[in-house]
PDB file of N, CA and C in Angstrom:
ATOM      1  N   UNK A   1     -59.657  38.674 -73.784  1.00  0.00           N
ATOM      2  CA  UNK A   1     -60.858  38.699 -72.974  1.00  0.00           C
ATOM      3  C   UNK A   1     -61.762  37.528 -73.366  1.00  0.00           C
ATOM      4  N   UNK A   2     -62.476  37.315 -72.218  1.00  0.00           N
ATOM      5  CA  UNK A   2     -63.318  36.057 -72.129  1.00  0.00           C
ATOM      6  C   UNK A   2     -64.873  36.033 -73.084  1.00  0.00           C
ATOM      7  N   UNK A   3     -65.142  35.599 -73.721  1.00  0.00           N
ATOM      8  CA  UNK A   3     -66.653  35.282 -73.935  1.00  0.00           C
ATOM      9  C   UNK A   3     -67.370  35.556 -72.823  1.00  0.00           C
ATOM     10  N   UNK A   4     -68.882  35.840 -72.106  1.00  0.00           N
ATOM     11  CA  UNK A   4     -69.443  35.528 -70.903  1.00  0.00           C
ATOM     12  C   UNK A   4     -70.553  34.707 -71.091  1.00  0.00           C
ATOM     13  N   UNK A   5     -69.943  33.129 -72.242  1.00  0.00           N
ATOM     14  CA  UNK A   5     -70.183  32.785 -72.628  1.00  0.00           C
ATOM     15  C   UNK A   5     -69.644  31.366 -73.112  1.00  0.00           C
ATOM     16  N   UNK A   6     -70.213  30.020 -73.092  1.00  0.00           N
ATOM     17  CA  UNK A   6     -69.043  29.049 -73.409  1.00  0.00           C
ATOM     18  C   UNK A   6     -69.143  28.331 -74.694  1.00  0.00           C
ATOM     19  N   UNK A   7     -70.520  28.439 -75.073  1.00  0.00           N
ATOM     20  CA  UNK A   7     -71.319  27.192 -76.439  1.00  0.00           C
ATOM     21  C   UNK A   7     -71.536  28.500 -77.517  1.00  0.00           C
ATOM     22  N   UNK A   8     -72.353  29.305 -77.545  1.00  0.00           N
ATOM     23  CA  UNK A   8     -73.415  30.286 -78.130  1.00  0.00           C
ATOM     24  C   UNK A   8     -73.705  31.821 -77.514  1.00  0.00           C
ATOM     25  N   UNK A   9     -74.776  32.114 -78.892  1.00  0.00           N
ATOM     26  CA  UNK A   9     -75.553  32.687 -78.416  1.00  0.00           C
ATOM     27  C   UNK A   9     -76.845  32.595 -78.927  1.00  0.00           C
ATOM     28  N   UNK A  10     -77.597  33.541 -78.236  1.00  0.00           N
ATOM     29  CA  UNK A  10     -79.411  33.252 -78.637  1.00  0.00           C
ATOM     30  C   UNK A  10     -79.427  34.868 -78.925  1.00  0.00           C
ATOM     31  N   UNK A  11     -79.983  34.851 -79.948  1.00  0.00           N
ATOM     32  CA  UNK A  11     -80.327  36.822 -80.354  1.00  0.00           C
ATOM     33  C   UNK A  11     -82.071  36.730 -80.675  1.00  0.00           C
ATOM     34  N   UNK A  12     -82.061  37.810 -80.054  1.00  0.00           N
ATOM     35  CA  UNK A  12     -83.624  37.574 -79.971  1.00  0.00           C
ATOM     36  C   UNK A  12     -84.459  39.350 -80.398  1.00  0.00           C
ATOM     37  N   UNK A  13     -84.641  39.329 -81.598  1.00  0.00           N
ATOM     38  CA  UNK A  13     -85.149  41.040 -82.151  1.00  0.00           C
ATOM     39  C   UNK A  13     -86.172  41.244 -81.267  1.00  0.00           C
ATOM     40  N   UNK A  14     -85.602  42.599 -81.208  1.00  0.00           N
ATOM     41  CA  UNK A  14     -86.463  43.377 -79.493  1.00  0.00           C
ATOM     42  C   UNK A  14     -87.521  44.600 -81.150  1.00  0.00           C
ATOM     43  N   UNK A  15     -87.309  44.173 -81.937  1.00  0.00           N
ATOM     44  CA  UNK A  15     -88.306  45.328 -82.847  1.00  0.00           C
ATOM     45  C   UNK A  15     -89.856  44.506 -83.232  1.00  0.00           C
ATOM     46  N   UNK A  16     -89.730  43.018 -83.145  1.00  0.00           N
ATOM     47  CA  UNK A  16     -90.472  42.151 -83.581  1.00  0.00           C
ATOM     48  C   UNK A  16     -91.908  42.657 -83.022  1.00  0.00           C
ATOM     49  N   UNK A  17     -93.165  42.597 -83.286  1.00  0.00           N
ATOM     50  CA  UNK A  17     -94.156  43.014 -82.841  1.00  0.00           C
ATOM     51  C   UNK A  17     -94.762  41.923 -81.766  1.00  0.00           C
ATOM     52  N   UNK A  18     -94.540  40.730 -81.952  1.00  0.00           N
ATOM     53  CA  UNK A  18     -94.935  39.699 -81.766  1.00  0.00           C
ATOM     54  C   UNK A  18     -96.616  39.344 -81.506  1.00  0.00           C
ATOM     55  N   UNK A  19     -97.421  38.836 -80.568  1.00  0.00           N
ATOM     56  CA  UNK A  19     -98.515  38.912 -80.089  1.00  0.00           C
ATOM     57  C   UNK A  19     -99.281  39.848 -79.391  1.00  0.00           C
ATOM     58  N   UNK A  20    -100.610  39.410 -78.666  1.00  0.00           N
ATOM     59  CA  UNK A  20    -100.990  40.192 -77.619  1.00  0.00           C
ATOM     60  C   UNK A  20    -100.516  39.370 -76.579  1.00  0.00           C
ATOM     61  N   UNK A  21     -99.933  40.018 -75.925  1.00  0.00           N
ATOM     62  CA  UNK A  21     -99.051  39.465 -74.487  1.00  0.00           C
ATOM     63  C   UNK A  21     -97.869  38.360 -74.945  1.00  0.00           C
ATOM     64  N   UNK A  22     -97.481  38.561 -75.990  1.00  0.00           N
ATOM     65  CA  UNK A  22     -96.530  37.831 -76.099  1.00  0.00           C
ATOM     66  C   UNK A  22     -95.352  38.809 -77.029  1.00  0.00           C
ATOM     67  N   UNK A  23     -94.257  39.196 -76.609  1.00  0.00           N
ATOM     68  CA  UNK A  23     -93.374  40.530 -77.415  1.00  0.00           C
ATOM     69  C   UNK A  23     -91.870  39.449 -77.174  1.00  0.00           C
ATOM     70  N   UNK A  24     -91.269  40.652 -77.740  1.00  0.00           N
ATOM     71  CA  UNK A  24     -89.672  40.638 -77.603  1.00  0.00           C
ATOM     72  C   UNK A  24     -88.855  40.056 -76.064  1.00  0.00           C
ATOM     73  N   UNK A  25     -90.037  41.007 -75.133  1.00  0.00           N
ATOM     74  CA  UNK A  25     -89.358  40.691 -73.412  1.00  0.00           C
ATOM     75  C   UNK A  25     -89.880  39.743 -72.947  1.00  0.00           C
ATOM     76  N   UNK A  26     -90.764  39.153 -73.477  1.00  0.00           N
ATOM     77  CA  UNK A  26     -91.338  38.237 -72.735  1.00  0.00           C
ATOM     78  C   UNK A  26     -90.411  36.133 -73.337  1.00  0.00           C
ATOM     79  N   UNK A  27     -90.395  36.528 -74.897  1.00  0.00           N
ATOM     80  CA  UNK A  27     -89.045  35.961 -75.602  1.00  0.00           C
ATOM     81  C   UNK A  27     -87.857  35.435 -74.653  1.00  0.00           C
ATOM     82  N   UNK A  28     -87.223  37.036 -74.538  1.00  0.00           N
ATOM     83  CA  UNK A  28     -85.902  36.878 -74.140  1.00  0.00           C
ATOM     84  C   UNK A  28     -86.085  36.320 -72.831  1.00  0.00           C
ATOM     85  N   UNK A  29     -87.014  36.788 -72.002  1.00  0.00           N
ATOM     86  CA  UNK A  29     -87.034  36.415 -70.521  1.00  0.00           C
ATOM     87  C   UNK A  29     -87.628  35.111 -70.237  1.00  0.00           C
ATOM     88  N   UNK A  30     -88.565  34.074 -71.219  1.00  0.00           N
ATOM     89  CA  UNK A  30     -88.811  32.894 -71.664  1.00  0.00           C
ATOM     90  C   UNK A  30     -87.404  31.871 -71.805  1.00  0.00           C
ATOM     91  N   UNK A  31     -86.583  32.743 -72.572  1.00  0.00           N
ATOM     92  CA  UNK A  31     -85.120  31.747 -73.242  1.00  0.00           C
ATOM     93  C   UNK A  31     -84.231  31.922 -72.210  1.00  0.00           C
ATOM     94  N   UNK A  32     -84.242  32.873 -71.602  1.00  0.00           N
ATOM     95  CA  UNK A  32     -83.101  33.199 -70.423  1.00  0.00           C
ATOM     96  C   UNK A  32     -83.442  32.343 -69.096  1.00  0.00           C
ATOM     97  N   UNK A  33     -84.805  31.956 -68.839  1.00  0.00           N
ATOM     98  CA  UNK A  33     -85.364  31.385 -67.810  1.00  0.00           C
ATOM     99  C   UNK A  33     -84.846  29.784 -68.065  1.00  0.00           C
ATOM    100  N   UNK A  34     -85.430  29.365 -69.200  1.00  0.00           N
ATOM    101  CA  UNK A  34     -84.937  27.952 -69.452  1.00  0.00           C
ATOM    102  C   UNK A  34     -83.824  27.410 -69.827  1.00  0.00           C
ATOM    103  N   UNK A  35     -83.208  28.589 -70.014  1.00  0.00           N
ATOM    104  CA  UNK A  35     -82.103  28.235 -70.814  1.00  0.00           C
ATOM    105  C   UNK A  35     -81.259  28.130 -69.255  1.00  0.00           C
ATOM    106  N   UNK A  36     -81.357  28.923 -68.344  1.00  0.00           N
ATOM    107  CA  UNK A  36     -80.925  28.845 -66.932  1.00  0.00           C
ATOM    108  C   UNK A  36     -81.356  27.563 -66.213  1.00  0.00           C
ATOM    109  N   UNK A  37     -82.231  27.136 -66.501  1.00  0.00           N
ATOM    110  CA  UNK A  37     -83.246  25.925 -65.859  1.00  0.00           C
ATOM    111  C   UNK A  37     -82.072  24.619 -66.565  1.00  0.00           C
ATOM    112  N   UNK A  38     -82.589  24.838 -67.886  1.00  0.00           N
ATOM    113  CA  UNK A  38     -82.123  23.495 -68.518  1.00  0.00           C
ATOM    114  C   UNK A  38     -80.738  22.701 -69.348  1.00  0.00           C
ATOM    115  N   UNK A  39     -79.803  24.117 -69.112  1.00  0.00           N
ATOM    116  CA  UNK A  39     -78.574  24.241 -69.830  1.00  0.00           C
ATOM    117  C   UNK A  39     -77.388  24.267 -68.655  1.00  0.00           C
ATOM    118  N   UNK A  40     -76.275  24.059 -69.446  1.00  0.00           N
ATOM    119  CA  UNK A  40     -75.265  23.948 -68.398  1.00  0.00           C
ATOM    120  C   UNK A  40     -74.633  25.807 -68.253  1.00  0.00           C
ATOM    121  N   UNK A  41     -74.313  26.233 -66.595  1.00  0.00           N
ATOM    122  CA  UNK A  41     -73.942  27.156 -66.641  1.00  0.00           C
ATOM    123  C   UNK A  41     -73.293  27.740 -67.239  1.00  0.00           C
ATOM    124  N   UNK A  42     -73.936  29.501 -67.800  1.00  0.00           N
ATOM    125  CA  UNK A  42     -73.400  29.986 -68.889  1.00  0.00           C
ATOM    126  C   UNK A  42     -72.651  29.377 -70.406  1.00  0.00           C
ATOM    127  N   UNK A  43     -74.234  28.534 -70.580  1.00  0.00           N
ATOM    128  CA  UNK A  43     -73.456  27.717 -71.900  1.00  0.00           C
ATOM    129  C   UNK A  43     -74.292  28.709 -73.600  1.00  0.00           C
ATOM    130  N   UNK A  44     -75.050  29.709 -73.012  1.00  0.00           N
ATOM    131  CA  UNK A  44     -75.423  30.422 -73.765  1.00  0.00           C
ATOM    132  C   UNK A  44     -75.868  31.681 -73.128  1.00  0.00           C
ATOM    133  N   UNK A  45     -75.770  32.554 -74.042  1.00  0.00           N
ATOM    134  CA  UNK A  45     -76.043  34.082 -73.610  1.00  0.00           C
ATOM    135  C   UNK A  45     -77.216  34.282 -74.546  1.00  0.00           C
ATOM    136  N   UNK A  46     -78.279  35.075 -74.081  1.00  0.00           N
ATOM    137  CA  UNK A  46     -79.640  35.522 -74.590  1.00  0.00           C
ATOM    138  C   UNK A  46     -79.252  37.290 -74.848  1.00  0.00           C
ATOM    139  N   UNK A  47     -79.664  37.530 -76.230  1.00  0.00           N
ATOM    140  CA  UNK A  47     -79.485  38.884 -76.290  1.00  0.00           C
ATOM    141  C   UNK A  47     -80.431  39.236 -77.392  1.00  0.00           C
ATOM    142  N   UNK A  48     -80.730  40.732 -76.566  1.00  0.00           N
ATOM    143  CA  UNK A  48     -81.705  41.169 -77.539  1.00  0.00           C
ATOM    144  C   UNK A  48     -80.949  42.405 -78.385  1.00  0.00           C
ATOM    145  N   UNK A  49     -81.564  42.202 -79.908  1.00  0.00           N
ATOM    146  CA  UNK A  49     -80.934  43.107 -80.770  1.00  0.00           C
ATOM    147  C   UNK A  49     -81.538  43.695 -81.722  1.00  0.00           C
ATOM    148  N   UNK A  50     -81.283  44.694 -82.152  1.00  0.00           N
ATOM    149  CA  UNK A  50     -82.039  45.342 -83.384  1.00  0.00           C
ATOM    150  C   UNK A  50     -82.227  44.269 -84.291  1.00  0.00           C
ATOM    151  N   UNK A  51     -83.272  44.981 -85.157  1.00  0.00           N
ATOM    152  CA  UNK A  51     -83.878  44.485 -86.157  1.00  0.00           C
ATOM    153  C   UNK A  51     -82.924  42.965 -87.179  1.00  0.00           C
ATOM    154  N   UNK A  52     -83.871  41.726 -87.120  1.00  0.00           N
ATOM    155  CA  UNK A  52     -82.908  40.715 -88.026  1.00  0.00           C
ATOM    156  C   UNK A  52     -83.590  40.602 -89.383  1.00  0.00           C
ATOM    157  N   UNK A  53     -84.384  41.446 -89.807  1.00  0.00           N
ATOM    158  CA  UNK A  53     -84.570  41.539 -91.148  1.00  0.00           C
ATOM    159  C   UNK A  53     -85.503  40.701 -91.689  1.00  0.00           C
ATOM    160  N   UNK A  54     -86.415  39.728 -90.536  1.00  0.00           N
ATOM    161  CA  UNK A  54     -87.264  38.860 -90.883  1.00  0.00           C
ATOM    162  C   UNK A  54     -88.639  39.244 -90.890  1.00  0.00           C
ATOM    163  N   UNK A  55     -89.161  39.955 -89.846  1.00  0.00           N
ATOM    164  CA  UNK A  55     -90.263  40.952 -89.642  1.00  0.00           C
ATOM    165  C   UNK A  55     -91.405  39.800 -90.030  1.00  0.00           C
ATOM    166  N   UNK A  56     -92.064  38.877 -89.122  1.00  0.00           N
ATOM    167  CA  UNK A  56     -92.870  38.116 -88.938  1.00  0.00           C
ATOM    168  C   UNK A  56     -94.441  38.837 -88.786  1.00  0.00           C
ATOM    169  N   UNK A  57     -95.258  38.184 -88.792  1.00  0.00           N
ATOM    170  CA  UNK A  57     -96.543  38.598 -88.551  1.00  0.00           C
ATOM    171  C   UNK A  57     -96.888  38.409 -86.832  1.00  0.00           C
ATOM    172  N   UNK A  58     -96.578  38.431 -85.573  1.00  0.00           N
ATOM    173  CA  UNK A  58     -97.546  38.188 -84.564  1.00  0.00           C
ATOM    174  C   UNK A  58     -96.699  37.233 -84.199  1.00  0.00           C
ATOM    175  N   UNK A  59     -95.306  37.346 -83.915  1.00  0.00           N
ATOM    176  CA  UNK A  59     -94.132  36.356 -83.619  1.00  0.00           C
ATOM    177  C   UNK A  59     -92.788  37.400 -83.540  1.00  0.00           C
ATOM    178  N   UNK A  60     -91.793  36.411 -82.768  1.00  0.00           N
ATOM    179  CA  UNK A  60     -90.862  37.365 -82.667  1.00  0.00           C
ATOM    180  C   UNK A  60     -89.767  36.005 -83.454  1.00  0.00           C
ATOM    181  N   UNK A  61     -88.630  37.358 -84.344  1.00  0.00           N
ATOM    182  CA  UNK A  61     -87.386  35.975 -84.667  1.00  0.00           C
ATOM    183  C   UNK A  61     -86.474  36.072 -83.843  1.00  0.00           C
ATOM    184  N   UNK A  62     -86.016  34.383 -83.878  1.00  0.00           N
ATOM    185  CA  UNK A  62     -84.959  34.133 -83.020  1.00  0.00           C
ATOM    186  C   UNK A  62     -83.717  33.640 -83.942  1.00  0.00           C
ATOM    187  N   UNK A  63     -82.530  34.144 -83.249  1.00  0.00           N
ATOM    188  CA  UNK A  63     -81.248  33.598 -84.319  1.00  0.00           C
ATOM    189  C   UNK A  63     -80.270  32.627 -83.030  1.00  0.00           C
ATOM    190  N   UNK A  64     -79.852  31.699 -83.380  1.00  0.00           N
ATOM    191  CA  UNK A  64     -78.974  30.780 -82.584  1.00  0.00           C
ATOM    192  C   UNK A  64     -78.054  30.911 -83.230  1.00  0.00           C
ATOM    193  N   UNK A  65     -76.260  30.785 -82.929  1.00  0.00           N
ATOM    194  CA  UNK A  65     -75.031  31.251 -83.250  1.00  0.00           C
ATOM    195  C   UNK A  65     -73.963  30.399 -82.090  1.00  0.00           C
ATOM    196  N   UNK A  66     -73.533  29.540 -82.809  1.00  0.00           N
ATOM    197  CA  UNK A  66     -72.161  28.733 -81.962  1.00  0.00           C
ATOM    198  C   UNK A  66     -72.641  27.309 -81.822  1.00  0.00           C
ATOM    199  N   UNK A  67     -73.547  27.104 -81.450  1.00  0.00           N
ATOM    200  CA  UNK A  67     -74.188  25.481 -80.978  1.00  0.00           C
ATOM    201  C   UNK A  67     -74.606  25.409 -82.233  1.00  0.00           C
ATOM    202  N   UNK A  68     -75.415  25.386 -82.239  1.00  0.00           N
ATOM    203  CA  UNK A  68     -76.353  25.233 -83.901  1.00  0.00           C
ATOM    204  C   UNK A  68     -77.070  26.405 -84.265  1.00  0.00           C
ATOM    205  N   UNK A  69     -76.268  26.871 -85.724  1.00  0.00           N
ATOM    206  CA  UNK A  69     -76.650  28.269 -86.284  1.00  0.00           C
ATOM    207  C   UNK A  69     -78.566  28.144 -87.219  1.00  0.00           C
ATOM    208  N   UNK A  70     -78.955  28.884 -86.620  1.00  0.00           N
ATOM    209  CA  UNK A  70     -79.834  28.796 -87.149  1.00  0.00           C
ATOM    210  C   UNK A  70     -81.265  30.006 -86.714  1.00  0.00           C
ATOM    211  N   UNK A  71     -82.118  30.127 -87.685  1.00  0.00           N
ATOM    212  CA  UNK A  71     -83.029  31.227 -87.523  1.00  0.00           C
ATOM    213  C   UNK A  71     -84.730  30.449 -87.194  1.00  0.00           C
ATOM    214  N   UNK A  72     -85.339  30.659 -85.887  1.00  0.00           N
ATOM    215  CA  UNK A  72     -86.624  30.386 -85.987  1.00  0.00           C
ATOM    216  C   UNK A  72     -87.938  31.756 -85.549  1.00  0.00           C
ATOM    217  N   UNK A  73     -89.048  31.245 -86.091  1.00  0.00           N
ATOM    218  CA  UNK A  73     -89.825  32.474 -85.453  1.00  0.00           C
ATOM    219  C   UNK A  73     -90.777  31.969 -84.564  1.00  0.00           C
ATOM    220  N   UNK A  74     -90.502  33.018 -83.356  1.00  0.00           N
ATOM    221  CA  UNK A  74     -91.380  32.059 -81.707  1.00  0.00           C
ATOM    222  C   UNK A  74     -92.630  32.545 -81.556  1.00  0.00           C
ATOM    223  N   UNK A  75     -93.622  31.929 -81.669  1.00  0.00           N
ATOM    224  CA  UNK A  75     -94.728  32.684 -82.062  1.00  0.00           C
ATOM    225  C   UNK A  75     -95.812  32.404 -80.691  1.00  0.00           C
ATOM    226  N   UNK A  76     -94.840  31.402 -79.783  1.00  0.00           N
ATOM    227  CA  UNK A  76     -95.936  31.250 -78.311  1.00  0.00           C
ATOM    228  C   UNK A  76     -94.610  30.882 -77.876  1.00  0.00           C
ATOM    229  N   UNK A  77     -95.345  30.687 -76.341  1.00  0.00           N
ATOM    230  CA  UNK A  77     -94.490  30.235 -75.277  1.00  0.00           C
ATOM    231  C   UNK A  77     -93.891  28.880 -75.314  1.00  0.00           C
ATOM    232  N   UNK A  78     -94.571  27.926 -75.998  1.00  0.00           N
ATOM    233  CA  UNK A  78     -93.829  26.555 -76.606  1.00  0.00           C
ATOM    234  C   UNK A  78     -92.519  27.076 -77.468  1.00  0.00           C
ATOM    235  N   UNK A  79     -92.797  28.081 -78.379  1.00  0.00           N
ATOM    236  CA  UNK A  79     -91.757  27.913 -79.201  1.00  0.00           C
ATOM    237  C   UNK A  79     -90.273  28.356 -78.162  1.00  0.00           C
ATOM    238  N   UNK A  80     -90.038  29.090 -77.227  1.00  0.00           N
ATOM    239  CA  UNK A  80     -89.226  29.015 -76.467  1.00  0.00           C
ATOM    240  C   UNK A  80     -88.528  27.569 -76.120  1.00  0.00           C
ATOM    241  N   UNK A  81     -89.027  27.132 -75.376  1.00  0.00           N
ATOM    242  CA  UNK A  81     -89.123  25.744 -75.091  1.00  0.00           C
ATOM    243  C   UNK A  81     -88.287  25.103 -75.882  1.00  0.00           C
ATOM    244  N   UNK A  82     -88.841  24.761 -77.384  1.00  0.00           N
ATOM    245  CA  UNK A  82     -88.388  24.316 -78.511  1.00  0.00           C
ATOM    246  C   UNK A  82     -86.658  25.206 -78.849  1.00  0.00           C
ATOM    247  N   UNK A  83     -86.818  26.071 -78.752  1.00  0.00           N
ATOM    248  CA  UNK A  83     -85.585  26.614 -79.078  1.00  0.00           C
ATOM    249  C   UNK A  83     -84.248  25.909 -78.166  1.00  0.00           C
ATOM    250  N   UNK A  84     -84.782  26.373 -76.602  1.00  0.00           N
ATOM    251  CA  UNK A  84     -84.033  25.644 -75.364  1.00  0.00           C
ATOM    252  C   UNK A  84     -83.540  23.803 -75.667  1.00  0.00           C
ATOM    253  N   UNK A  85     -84.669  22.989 -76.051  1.00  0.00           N
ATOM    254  CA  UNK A  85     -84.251  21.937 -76.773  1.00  0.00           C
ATOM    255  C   UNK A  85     -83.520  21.556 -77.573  1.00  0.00           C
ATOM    256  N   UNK A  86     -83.489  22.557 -78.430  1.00  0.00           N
ATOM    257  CA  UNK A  86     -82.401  22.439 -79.908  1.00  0.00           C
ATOM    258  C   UNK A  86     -81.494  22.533 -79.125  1.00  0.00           C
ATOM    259  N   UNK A  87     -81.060  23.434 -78.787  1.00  0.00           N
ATOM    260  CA  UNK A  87     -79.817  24.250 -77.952  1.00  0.00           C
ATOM    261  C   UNK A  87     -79.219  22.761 -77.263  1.00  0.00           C
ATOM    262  N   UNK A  88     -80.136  22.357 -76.527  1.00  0.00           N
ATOM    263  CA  UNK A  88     -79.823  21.405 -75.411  1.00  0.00           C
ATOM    264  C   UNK A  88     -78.873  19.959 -75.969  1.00  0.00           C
ATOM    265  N   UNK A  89     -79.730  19.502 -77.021  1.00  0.00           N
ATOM    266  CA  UNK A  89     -79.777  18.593 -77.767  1.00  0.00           C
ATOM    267  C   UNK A  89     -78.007  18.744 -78.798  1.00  0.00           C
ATOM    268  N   UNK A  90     -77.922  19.849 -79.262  1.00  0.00           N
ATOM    269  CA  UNK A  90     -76.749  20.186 -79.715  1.00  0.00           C
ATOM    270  C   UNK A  90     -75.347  20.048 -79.248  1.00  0.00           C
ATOM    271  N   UNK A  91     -75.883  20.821 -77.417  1.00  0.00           N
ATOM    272  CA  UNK A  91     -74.722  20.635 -76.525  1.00  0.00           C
ATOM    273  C   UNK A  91     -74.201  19.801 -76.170  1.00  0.00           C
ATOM    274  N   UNK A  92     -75.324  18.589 -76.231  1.00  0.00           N
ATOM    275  CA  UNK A  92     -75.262  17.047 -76.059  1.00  0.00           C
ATOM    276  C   UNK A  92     -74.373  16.618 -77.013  1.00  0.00           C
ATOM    277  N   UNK A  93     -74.563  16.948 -78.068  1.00  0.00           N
ATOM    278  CA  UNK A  93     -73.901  16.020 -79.559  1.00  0.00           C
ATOM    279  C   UNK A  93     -72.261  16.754 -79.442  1.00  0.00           C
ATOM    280  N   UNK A  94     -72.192  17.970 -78.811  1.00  0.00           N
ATOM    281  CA  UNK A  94     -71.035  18.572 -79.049  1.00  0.00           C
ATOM    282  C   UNK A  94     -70.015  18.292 -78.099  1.00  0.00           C
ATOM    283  N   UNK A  95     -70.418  17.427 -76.924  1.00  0.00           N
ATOM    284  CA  UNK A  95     -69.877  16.748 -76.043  1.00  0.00           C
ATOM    285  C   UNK A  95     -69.095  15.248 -76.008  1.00  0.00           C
ATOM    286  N   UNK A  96     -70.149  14.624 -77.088  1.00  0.00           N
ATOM    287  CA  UNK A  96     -70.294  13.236 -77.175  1.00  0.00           C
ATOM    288  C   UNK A  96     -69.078  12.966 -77.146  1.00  0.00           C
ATOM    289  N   UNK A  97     -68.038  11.828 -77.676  1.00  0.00           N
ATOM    290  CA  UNK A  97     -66.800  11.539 -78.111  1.00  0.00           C
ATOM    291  C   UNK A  97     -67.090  11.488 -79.340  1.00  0.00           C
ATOM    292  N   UNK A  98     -67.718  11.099 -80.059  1.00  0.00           N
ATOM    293  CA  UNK A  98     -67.041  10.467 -81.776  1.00  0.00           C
ATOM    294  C   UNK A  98     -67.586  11.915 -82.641  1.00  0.00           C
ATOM    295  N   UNK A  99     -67.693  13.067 -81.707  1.00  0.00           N
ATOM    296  CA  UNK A  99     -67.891  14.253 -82.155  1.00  0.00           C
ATOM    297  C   UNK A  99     -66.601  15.147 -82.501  1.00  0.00           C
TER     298      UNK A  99
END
């Protein structure tokens, strides 16, 4: 069976408290939007998951897995953005030839 999925994924803790008006759904539906906008079809999957053990103050954590592994905490609507970039930027390098 297939991945529904071709590069990654984006995990995004749905326990995180995050802001006022800024949570877990607003995260995932931030990364899923741009990541649709600015990525190549289905080159990452956005998922939300229990607890990643980071438990931030007024931010939610994000974990990236396949493109470039790595943990950030999104604490506004830029930091989305920023995440989508990495992502982007990665897919780029993972394409290149002398890669």
């Amino acid at each position: 069976m297939r991945a529904p999925w071709r590069s990654g994924v984006v995990l995004v803790c749905r326990e995180c408290k995050g802001a006022r008006g800024f949570g877990p759904k607003q995260v995932r539906a931030g990364l899923r939007q741009r990541a649709k906008a600015e990525l190549p079809r289905k080159a990452v999957r956005v998922l939300a998951v229990s607890c990643l053990d980071v438990c931030p103050q007024r931010a939610v954590t994000v974990a990236t897995f396949g493109v470039r592994e790595t943990t950030v905490v999104v604490s506004g609507p830029n930091g989305c953005a920023t995440v989508i970039d990495q992502l982007a930027d990665a897919l780029g390098d993972e394409s290149s030839p002398d890669r």
